[in-house]
Protein backbone atom coordinates (compact mmCIF):
# COMPACT_ATOMS: atom_id res chain seq x y z
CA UNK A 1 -54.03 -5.00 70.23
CA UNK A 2 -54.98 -8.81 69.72
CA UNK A 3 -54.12 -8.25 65.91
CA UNK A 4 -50.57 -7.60 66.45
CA UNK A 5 -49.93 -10.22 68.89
CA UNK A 6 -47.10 -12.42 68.34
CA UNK A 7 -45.93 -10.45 64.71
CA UNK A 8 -42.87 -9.03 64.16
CA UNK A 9 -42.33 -5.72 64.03
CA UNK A 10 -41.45 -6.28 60.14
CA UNK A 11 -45.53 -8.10 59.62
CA UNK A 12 -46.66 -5.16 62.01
CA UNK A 13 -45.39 -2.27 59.33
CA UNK A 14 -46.90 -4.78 56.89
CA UNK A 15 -50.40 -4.82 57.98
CA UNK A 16 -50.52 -1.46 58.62
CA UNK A 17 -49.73 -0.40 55.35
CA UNK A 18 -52.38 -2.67 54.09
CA UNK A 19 -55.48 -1.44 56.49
CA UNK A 20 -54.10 2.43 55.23
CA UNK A 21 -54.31 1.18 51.54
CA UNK A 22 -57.76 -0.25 51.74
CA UNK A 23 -58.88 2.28 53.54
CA UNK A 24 -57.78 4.68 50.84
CA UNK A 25 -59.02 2.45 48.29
CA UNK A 26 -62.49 3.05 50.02
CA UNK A 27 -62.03 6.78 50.17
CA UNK A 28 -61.26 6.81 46.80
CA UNK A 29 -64.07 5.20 45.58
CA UNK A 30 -66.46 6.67 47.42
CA UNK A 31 -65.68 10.14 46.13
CA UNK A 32 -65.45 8.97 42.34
CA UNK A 33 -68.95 7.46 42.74
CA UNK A 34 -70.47 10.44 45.53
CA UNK A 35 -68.42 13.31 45.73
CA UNK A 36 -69.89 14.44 42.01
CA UNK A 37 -73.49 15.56 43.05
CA UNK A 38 -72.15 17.20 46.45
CA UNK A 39 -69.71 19.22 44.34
CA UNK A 40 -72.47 20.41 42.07
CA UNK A 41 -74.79 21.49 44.40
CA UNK A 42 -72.35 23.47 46.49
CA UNK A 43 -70.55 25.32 43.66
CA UNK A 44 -71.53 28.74 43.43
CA UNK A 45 -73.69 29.85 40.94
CA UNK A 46 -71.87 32.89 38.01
CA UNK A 47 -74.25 35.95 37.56
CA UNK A 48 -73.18 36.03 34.18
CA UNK A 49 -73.34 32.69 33.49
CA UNK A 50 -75.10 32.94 30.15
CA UNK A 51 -77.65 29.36 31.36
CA UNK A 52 -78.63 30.84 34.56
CA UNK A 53 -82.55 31.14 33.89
CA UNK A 54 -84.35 34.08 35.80
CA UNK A 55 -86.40 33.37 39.07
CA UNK A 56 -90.26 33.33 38.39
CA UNK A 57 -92.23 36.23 38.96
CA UNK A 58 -94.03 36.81 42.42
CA UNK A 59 -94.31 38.83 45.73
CA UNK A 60 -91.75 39.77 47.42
CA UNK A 61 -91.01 39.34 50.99
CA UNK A 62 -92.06 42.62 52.15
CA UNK A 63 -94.96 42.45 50.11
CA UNK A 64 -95.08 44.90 47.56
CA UNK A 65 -97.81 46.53 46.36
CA UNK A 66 -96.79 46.17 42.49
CA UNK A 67 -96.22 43.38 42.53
CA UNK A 68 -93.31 43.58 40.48
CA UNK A 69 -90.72 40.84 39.79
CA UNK A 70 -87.22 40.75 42.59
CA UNK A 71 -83.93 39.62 41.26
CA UNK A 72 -83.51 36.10 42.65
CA UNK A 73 -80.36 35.58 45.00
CA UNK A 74 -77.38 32.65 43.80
CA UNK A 75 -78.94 30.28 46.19
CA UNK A 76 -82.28 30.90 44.17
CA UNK A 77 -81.01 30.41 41.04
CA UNK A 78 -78.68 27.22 42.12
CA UNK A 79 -81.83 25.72 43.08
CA UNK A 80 -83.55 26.22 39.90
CA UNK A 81 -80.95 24.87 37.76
CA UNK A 82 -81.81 21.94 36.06
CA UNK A 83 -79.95 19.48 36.73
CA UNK A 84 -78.46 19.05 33.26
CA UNK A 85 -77.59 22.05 33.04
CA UNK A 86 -75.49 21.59 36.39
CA UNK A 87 -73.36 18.45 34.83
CA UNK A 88 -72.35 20.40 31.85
CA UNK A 89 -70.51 22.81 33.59
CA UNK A 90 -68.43 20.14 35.39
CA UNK A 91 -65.00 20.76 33.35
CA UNK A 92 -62.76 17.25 32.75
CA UNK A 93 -59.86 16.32 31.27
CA UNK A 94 -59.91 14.61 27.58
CA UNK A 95 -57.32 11.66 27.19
CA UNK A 96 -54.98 11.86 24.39
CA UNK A 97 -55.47 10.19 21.00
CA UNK A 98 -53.96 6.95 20.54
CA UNK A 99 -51.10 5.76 18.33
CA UNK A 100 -52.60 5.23 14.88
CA UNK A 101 -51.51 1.64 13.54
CA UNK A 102 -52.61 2.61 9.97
CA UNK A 103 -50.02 5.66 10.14
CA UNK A 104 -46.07 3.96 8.90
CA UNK A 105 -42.95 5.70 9.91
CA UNK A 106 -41.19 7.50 7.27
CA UNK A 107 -37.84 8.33 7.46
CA UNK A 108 -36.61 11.70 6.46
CA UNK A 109 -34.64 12.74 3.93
CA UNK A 110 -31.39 13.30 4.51
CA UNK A 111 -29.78 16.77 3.62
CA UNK A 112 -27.26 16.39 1.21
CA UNK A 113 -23.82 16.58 2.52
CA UNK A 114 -21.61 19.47 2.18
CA UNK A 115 -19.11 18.69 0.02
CA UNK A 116 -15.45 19.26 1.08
CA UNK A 117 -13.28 20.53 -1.20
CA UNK A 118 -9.76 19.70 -1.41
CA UNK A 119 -6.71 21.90 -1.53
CA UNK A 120 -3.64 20.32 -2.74
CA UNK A 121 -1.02 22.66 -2.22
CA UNK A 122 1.11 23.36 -5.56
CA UNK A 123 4.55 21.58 -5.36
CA UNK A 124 7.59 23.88 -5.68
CA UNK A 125 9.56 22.98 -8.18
CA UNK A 126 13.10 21.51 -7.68
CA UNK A 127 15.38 24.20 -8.93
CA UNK A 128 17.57 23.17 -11.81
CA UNK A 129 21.12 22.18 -11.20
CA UNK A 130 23.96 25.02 -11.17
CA UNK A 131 25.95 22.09 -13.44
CA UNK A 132 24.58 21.47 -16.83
CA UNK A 133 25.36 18.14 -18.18
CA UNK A 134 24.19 17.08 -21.41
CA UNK A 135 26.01 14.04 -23.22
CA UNK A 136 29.23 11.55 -22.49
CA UNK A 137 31.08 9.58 -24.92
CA UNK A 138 31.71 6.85 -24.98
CA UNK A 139 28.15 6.22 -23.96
CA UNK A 140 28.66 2.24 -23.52
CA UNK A 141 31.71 0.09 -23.76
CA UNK A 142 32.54 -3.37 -23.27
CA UNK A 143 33.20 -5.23 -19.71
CA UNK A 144 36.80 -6.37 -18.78
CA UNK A 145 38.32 -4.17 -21.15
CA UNK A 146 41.02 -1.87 -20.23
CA UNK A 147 41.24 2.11 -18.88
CA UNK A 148 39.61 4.66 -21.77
CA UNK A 149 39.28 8.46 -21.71
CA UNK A 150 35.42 9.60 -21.11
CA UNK A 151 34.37 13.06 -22.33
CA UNK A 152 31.44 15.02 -21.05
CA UNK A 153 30.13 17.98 -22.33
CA UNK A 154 27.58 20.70 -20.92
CA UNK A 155 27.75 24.25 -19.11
CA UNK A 156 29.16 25.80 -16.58
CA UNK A 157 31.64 23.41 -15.91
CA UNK A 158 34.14 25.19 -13.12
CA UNK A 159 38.15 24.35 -12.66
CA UNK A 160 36.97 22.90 -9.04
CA UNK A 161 34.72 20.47 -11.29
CA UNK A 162 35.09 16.86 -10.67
CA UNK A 163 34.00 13.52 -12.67
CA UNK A 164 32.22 10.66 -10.35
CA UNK A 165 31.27 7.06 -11.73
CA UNK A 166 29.42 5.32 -9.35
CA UNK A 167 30.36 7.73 -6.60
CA UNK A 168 34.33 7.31 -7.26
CA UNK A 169 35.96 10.73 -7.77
CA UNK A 170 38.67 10.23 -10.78
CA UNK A 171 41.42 12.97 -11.40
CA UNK A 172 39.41 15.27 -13.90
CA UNK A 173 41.31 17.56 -16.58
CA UNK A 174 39.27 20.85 -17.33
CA UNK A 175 39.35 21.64 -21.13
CA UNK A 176 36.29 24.62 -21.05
CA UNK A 177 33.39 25.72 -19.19
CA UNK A 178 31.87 23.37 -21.41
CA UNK A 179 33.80 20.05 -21.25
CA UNK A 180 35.87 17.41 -19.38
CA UNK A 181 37.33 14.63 -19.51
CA UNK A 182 38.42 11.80 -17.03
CA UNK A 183 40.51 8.06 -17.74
CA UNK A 184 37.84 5.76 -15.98
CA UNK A 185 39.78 2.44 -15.40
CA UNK A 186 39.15 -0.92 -15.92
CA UNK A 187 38.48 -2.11 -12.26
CA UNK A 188 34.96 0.09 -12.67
CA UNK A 189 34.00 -1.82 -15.79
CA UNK A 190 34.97 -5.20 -14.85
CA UNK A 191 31.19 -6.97 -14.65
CA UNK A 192 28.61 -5.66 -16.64
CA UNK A 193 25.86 -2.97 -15.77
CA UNK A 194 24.31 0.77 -15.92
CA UNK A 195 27.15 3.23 -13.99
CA UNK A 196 26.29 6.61 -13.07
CA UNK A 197 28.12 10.08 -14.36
CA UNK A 198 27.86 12.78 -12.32
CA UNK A 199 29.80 16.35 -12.20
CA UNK A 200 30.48 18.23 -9.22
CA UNK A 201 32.46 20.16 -6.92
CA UNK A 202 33.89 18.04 -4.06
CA UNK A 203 31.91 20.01 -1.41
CA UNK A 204 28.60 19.29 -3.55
CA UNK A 205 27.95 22.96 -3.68
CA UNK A 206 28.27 22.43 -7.75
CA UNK A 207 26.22 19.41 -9.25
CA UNK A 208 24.56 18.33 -12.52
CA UNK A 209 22.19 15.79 -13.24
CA UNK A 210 23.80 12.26 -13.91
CA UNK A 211 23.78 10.20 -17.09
CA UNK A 212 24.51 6.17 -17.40
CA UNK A 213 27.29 4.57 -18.64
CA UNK A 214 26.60 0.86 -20.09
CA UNK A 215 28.55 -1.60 -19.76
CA UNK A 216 27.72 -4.46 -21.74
CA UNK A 217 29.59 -8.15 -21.60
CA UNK A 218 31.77 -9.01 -24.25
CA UNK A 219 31.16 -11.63 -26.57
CA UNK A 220 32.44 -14.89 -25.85
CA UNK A 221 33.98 -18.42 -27.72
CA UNK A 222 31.01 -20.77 -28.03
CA UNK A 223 33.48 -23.80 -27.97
CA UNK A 224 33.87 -26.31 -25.60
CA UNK A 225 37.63 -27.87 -24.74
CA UNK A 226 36.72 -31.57 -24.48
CA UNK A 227 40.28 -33.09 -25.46
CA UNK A 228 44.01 -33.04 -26.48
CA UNK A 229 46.79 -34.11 -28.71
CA UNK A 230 50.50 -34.91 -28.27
CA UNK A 231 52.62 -36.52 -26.11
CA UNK A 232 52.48 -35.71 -22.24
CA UNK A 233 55.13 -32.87 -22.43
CA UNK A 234 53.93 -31.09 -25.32
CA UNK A 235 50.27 -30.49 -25.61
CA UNK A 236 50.05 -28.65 -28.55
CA UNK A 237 47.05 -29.50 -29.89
CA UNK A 238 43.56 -28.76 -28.45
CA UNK A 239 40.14 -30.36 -29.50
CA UNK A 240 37.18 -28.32 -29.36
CA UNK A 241 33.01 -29.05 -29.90
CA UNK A 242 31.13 -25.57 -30.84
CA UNK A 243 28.59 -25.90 -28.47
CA UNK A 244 24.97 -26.18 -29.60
CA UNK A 245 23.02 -29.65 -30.34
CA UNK A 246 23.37 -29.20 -34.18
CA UNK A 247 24.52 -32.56 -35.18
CA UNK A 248 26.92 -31.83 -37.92
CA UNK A 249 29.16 -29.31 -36.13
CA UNK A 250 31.99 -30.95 -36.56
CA UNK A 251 35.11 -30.65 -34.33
CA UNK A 252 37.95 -28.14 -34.20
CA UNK A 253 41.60 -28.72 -33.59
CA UNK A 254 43.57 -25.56 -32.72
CA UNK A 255 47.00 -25.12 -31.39
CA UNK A 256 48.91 -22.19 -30.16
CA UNK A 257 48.41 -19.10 -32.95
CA UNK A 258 45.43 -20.00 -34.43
CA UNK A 259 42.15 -18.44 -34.25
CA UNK A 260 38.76 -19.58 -33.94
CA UNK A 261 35.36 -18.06 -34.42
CA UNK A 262 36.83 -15.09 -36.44
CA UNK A 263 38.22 -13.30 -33.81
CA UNK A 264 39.53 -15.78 -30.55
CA UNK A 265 43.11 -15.94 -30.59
CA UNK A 266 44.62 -19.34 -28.99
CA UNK A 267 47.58 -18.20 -26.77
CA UNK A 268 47.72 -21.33 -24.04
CA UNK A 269 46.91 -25.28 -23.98
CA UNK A 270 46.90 -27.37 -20.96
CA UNK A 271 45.73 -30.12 -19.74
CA UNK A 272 43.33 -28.45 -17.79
CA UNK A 273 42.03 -25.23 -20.00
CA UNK A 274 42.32 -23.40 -23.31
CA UNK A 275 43.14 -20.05 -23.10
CA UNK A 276 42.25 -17.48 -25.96
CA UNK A 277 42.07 -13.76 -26.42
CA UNK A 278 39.69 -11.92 -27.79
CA UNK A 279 42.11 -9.97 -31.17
CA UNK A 280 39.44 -7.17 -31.01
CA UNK A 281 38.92 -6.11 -27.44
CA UNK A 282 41.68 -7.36 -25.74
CA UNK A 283 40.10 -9.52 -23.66
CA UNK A 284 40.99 -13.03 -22.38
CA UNK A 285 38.80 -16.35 -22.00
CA UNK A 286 39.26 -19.65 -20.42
CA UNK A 287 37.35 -22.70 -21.64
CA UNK A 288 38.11 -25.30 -18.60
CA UNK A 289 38.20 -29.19 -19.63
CA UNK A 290 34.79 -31.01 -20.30
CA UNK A 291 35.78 -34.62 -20.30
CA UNK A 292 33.40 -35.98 -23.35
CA UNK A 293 33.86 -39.90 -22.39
CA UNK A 294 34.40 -40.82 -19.55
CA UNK A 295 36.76 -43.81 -19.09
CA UNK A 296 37.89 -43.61 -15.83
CA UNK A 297 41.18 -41.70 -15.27
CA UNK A 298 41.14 -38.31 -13.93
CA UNK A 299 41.37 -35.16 -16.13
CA UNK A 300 43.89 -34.68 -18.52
CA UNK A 301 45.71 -38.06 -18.13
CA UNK A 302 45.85 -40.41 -21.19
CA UNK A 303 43.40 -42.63 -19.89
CA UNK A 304 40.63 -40.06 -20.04
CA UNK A 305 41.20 -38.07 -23.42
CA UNK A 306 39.30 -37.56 -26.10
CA UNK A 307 40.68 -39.93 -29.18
CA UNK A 308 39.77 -37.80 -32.44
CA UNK A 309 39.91 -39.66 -35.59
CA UNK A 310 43.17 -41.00 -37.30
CA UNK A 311 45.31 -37.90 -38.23
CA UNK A 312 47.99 -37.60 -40.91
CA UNK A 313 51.31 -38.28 -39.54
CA UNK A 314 54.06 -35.44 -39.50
CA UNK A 315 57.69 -35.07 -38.71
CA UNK A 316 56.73 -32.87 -35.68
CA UNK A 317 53.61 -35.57 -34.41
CA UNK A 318 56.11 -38.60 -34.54
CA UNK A 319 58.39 -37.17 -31.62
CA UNK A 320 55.50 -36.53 -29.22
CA UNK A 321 53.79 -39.78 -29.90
CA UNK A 322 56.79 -41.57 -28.73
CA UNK A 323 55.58 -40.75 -25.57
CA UNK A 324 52.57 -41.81 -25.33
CA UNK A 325 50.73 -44.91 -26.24
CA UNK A 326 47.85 -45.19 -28.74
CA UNK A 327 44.03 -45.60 -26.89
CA UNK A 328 42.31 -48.01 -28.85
């Protein structure tokens, strides 16, 4: 055809889908604006349609004599029906209600939610040691001191029963079922601090609860050594400041014997520390050298020490400060 001359096959498929459109489009319209009346006229007409009028009264075809009324046929009665009447019966669809705008979304309410309950189980209890102990004594005692005995009473104490500090087994002597006692020595009580006590059996098949042990630190001399006196040979005599800012503490000279602060014992001088002992617990201290002017020389040499103030001279003074010069 002239119409398809020089197009592609691809513009050919084209155009005939558009000619079978329109032509469908036309087909379409045609029966929405004549197909309505043709349909009426040709639908068959219900006997018992409760509309349908009876045909009017008249001779029939073989002429009757009566001339009594004959049923119209459904072609009859077709005919006679007005055409309103016709148009009624045509049945059609009614389109669905629109969204009302004046109609707002509510939300439901949500169900309450089902409440879980929670089942903790019941802890079992820890069972009670087979070991019962109840008290030690000493129940604190002073740091750097020396061995003691500790006792430690309770229940159910076995010969196999051993004392622990800290974890240490000590040799343990078994007086009862209800006590013991153990020499803790003084390498376990050297710095201060909380040790544990615990009794049991070596295979930890027997066991008690623990108790502590306090260790406190011992008191110590609140001096400072800041000087000395006598010759360079024989420093018998040590000069000490209590410590503190108090203005009128005034300063102490000790030698060997004597004791300061009620209960410091002086058992050493030297040039470079005091040593004293504590008369009560047994327990040394060392106050180093604190040179208090500084002039120079090094520690301890006559250059550097502390000059107290003019001291009465004795027969056991004049033999020492031979040997030294005065410092001015």
């Amino acid at each position: 055809m002239a119409l398809f001359e020089g197009k592609t096959p691809a513009e050919r498929n084209k155009m005939i889908a558009a000619i079978a459109f329109g032509a469908l489009a036309l087909l379409l319209l045609g029966r929405m604006f004549f197909g309505s009346d043709g349909d009426t006229t040709r639908r068959p007409a219900n006997a018992n349609n409760r509309n349908a009028r009876p045909a009017a009264t008249g001779t029939t075809a073989n002429g009757g004599a009566n001339g009594g009324a004959q049923p119209a046929t459904a072609e009859e009665q077709l005919i006679q029906m007005p055409r309103e009447l016709a148009i009624e019966r045509v049945s059609y669809n009614v389109p669905d209600a629109g969204r009302n705008i004046f109609a707002f979304y509510v939300a439901p309410t949500p169900l309450p939610k089902a409440s879980v309950e929670v089942v903790v189980p019941t802890p079992t209890p820890t069972p009670p040691p087979p070991l019962q102990l109840s008290a030690i004594a000493p129940t604190s005692v002073m740091a750097r001191t020396g061995d003691f005995t500790l006792q430690l009473s309770g229940d159910k104490f076995t010969p196999e029963t051993r004392v622990y500090v800290d974890g240490q087994e000590l040799p343990t002597s078994f007086a009862s079922a209800q006590q013991l006692s153990t020499t803790v020595p003084a390498a376990l009580i050297s710095a201060p601090g909380a040790r544990t006590i615990v009794a049991r059996t070596p295979d930890n098949t027997l066991y008690s609860d623990q108790l502590t042990l306090n260790v406190a630190a011992p008191p110590t001399p609140q001096y400072t050594f800041i000087g000395i006196l006598g010759g360079s040979r024989y420093n018998d005599k040590a000069i000490l400041k209590p410590q503190g800012n108090d203005p009128r503490n005034e300063l102490v000279t000790v030698q060997r014997g004597d004791t300061v602060g009620g209960r410091f014992k002086v058992t050493n001088i030297s040039t470079r520390a005091v040593e004293l002992t504590d008369a009560q617990l047994q327990v040394k201290h060392t106050l180093p050298y604190v040179e208090s002017r500084t002039t120079g020389g090094a520690p301890g040499s006559p250059s550097s020490r502390f000059n107290p103030p003019p001291q009465p001279a004795t027969a056991d003074d004049s033999d020492n400060n031979d040997d030294e010069p005065q410092q001015d």
